[in-house]
Protein backbone atom coordinates (compact mmCIF):
# COMPACT_ATOMS: atom_id res chain seq x y z
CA UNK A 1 96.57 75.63 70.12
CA UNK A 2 96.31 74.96 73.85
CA UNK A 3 97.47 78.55 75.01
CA UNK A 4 96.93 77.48 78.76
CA UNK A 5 98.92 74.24 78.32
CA UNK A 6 101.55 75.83 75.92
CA UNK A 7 102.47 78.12 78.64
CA UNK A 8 101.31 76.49 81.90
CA UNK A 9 99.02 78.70 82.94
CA UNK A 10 97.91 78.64 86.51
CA UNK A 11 95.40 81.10 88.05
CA UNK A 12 94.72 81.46 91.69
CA UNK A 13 93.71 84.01 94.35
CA UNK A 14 90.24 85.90 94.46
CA UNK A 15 88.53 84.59 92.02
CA UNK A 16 86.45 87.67 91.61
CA UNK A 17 89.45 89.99 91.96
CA UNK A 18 91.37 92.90 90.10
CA UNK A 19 93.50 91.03 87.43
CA UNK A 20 97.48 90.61 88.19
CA UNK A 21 99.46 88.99 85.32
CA UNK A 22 102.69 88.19 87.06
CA UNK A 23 105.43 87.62 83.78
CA UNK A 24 109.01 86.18 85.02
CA UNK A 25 112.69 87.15 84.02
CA UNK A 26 115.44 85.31 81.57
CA UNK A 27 116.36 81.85 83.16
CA UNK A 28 113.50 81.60 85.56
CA UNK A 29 109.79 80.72 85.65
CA UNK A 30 106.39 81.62 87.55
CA UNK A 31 108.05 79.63 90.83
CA UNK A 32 109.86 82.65 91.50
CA UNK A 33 106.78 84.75 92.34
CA UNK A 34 105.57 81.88 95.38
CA UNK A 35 107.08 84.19 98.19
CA UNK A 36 104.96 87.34 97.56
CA UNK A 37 101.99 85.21 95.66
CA UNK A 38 100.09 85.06 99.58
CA UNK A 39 100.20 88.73 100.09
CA UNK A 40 99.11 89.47 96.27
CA UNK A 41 96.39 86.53 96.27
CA UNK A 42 94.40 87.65 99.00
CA UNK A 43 92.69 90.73 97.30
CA UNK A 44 93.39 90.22 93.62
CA UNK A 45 92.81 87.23 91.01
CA UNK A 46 96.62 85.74 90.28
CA UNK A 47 97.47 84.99 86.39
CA UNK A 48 100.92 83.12 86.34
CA UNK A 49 102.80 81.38 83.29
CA UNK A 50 105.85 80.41 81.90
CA UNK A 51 107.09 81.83 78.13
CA UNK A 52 107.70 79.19 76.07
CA UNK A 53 111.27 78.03 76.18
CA UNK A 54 111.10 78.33 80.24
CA UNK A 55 109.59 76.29 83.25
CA UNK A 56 107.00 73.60 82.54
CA UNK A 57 105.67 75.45 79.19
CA UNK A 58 105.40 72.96 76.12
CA UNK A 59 108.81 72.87 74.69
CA UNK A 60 107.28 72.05 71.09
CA UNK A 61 106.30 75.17 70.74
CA UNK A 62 109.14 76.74 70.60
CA UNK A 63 109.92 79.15 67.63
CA UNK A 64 113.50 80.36 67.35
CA UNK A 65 112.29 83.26 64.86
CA UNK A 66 109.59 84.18 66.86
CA UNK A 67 111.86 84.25 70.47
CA UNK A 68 114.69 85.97 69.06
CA UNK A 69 112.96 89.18 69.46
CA UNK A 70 111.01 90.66 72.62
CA UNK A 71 108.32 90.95 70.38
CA UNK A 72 107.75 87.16 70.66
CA UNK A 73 107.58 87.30 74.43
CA UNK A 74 105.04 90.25 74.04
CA UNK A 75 102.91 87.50 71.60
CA UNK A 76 102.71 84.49 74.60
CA UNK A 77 101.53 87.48 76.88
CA UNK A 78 99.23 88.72 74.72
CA UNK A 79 97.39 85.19 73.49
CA UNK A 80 97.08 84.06 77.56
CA UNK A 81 95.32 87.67 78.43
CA UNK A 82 93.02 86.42 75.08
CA UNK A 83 92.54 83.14 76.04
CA UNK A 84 91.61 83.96 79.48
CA UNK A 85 89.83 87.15 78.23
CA UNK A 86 91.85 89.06 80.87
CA UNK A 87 90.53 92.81 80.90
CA UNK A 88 91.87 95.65 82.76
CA UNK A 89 95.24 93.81 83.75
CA UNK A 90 98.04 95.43 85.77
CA UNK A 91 100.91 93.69 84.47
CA UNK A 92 103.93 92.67 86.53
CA UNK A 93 107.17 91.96 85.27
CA UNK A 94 110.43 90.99 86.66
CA UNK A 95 113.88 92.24 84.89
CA UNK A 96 113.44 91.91 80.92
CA UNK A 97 109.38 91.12 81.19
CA UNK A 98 109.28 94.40 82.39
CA UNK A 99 109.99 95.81 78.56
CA UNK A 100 108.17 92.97 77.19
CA UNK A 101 105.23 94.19 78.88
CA UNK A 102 105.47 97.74 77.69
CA UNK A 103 105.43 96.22 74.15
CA UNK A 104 102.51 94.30 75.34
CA UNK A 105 100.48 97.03 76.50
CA UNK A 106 101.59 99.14 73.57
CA UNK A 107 100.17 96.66 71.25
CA UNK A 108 96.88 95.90 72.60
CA UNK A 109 96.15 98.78 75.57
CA UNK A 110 92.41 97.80 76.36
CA UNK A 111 93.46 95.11 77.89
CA UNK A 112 96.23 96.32 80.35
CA UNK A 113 95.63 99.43 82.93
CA UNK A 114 99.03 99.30 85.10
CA UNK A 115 102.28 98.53 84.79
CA UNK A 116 105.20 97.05 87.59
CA UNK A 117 108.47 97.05 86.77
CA UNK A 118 110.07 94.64 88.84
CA UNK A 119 114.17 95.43 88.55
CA UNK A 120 113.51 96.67 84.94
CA UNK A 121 116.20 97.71 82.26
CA UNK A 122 115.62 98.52 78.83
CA UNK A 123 118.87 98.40 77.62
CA UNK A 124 121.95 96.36 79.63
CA UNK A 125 124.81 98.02 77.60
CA UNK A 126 126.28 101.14 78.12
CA UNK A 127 125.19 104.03 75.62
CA UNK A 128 126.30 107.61 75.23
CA UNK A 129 124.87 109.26 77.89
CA UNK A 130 123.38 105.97 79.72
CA UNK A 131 124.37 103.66 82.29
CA UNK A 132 123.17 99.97 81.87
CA UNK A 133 125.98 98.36 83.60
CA UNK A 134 127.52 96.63 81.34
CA UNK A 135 130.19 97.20 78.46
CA UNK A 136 129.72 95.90 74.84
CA UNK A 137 132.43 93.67 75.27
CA UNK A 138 131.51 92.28 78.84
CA UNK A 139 128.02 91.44 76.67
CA UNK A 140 129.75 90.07 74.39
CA UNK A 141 131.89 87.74 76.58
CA UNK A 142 128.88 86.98 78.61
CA UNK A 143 127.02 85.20 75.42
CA UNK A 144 130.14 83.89 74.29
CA UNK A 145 130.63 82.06 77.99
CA UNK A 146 126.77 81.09 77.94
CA UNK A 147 126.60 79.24 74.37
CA UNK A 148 129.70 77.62 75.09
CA UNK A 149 128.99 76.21 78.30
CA UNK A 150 125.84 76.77 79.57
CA UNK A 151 125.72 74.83 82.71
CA UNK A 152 128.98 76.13 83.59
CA UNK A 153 127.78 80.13 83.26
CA UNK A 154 124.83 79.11 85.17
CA UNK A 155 126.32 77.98 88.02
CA UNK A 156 129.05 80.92 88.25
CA UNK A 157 126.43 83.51 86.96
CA UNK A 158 123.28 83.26 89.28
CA UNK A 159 125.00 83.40 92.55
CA UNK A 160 126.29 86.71 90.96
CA UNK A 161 122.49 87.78 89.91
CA UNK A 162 120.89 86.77 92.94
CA UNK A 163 123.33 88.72 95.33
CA UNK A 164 123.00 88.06 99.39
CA UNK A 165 126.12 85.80 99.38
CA UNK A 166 125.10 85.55 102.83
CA UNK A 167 122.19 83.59 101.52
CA UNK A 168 123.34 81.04 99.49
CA UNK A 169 120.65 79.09 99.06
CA UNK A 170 119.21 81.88 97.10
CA UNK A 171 121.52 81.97 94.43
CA UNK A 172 120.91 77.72 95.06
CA UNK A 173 117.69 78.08 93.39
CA UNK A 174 118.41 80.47 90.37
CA UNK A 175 120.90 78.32 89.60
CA UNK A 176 119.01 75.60 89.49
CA UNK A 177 116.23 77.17 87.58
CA UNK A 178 118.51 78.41 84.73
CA UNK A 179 120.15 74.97 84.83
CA UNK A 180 116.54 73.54 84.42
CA UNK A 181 116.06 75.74 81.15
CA UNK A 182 117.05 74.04 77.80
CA UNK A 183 120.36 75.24 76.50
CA UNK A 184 119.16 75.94 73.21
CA UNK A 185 116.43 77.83 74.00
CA UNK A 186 118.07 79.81 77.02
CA UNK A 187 121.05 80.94 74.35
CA UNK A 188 118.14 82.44 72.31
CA UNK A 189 116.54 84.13 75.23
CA UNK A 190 119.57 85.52 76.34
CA UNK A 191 120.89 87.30 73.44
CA UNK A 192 117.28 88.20 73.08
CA UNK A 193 117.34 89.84 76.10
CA UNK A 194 120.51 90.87 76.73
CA UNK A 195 120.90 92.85 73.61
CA UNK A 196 118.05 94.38 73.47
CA UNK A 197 117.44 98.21 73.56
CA UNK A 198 113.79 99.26 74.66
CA UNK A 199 114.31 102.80 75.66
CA UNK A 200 112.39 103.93 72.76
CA UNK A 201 109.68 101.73 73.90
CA UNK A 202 109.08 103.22 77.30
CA UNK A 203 107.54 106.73 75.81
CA UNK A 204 104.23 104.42 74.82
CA UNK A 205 103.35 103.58 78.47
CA UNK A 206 100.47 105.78 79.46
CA UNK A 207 98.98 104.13 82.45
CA UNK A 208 100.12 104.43 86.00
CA UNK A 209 103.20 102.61 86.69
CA UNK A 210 105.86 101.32 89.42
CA UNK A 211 109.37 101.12 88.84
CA UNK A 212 110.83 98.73 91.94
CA UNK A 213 114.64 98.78 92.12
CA UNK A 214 116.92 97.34 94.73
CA UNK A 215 119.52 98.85 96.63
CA UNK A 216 122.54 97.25 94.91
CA UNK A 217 121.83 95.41 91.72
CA UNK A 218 124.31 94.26 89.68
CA UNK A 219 122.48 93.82 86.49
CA UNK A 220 119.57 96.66 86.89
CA UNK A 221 121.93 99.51 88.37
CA UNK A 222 120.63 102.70 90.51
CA UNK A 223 120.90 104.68 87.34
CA UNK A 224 118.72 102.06 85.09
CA UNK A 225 115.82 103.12 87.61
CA UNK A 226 116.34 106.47 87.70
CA UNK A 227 116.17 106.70 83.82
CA UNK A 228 113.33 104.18 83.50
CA UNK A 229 111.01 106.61 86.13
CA UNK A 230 112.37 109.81 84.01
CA UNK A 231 111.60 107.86 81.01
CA UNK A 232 107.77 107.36 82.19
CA UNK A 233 105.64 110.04 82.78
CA UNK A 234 104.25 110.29 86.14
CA UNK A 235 105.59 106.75 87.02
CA UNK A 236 106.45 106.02 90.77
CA UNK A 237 110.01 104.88 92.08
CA UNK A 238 110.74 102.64 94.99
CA UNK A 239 113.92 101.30 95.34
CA UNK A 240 113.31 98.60 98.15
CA UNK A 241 115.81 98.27 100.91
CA UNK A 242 116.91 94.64 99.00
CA UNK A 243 120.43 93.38 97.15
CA UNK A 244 120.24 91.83 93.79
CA UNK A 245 118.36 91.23 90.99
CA UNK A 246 115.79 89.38 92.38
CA UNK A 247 113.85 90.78 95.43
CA UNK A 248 110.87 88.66 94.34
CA UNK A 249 112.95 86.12 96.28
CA UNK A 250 115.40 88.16 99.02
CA UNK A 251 113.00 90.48 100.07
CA UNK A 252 109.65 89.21 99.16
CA UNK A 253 107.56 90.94 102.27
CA UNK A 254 108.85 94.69 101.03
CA UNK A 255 108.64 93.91 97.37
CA UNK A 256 104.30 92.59 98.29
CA UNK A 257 103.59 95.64 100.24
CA UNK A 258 105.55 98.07 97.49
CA UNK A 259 103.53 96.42 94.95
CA UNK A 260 99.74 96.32 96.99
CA UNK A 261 100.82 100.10 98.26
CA UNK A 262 101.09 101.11 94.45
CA UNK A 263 97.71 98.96 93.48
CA UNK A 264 95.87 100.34 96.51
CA UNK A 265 97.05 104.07 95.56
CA UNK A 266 95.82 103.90 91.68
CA UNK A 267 93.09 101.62 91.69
């Protein structure tokens, strides 16, 4: 199989450079990392793709067994870093890709020697003891809305992600990238990821990490950081002066220089 055409792999930046894999979120693709690609591209060699089921990736591929678990995700990261022989990666991942890259690392840890946590959570619904911003029953009412109309909770649901209703073309383009996924396939990746519970997950990570949270996030709470950085030995926390769940696109300056800060402190 074509891994590079399966997930549209596109590498750019110094060609000779430190490795960044940059992973995206549910309902998006590697567009959403063009605002803060310049500032990353200058010094380090830029791995971007799309999961299968998102962006320009080769919908055939598709596996509904294999993408109704994180596990899956973990897979399409771990063949590209294979097929480009990608060594000593720090990986970068936005909202859910952020647990799917502590079960990458976990799984193969030669290959990966930092971790970014780009508005991580590693478990949405409320627990005993834990905050994930949501109730079982608003999950439940979420997937229930999604499967049944899809467009429809894509158009009233990113605006609501994104945040900066002052900025509307922001929430604009989320919609239209979850409104550009497949139905089908985005109704698999979103129980996938919204049901998932990862917290076990995060005692494997063992190399130096960042945990970037925003100010006010709707979907990644205050308290989902704060128990993500507890979680992680010796991780770093920056919560960036940014609203919503995607600061990759409201506040893409800060969320660079929080990232190249971090790189330039453990490399």
């Amino acid at each position: 199989m074509d891994i590079r055409r399966r997930n549209n792999v596109t590498v750019t930046g110094r060609a000779e450079g430190p490795v960044l894999l940059l992973a995206h979120g549910f309902g998006c693709d590697q567009n959403m990392w063009r605002l803060v690609l310049p500032a990353l591209a200058t010094e380090y060699r830029v791995v971007l793709f799309d999961y299968v089921g998102s962006g320009r990736a080769d919908a055939a591929a598709w596996d509904d067994r294999r993408y109704s678990s994180l596990e899956g995700y973990a897979l399409d990261v771990l063949e590209v870093c294979e097929e480009l022989d990608l060594r000593d990666v720090t990986f970068v991942g936005h909202s859910v890709s952020a647990m799917v890259g502590v079960l990458a690392a976990a799984k193969v840890p030669q290959r990966f020697s930092r971790l970014v946590m780009v508005a991580p959570s590693p478990r949405y619904i409320d627990d005993e003891g834990y905050r994930g911003g949501f109730g079982a029953d608003d999950i439940d009412e979420l997937l229930e809305s999604l499967e049944s109309n899809y467009l429809g909770w894509s158009a009233a649901m990113a605006p609501v992600i994104m945040g900066n209703e002052d900025r509307p073309e922001l929430g604009e383009e989320l919609t239209a990238a979850f409104c550009a996924t497949d139905p089908d396939m985005a109704r698999v990746f979103a129980r996938t990821t919204f049901l998932s519970d990862s917290r076990e997950d995060l005692k494997t990570v063992t190399v130096p990490t960042l945990v970037l949270e925003c100010e006010q996030d709707v979907i990644a709470p205050r308290e989902v950081g704060a128990f993500v950085h507890a979680a992680i030995p010796g991780s770093r926390l920056v919560t960036l002066e940014a609203t919503g769940h995607c600061p990759q696109l409201s506040a893409p300056g800060a969320t660079a220089a929080a990232i190249t800060s971090f790189l330039g402190s453990t490399g």
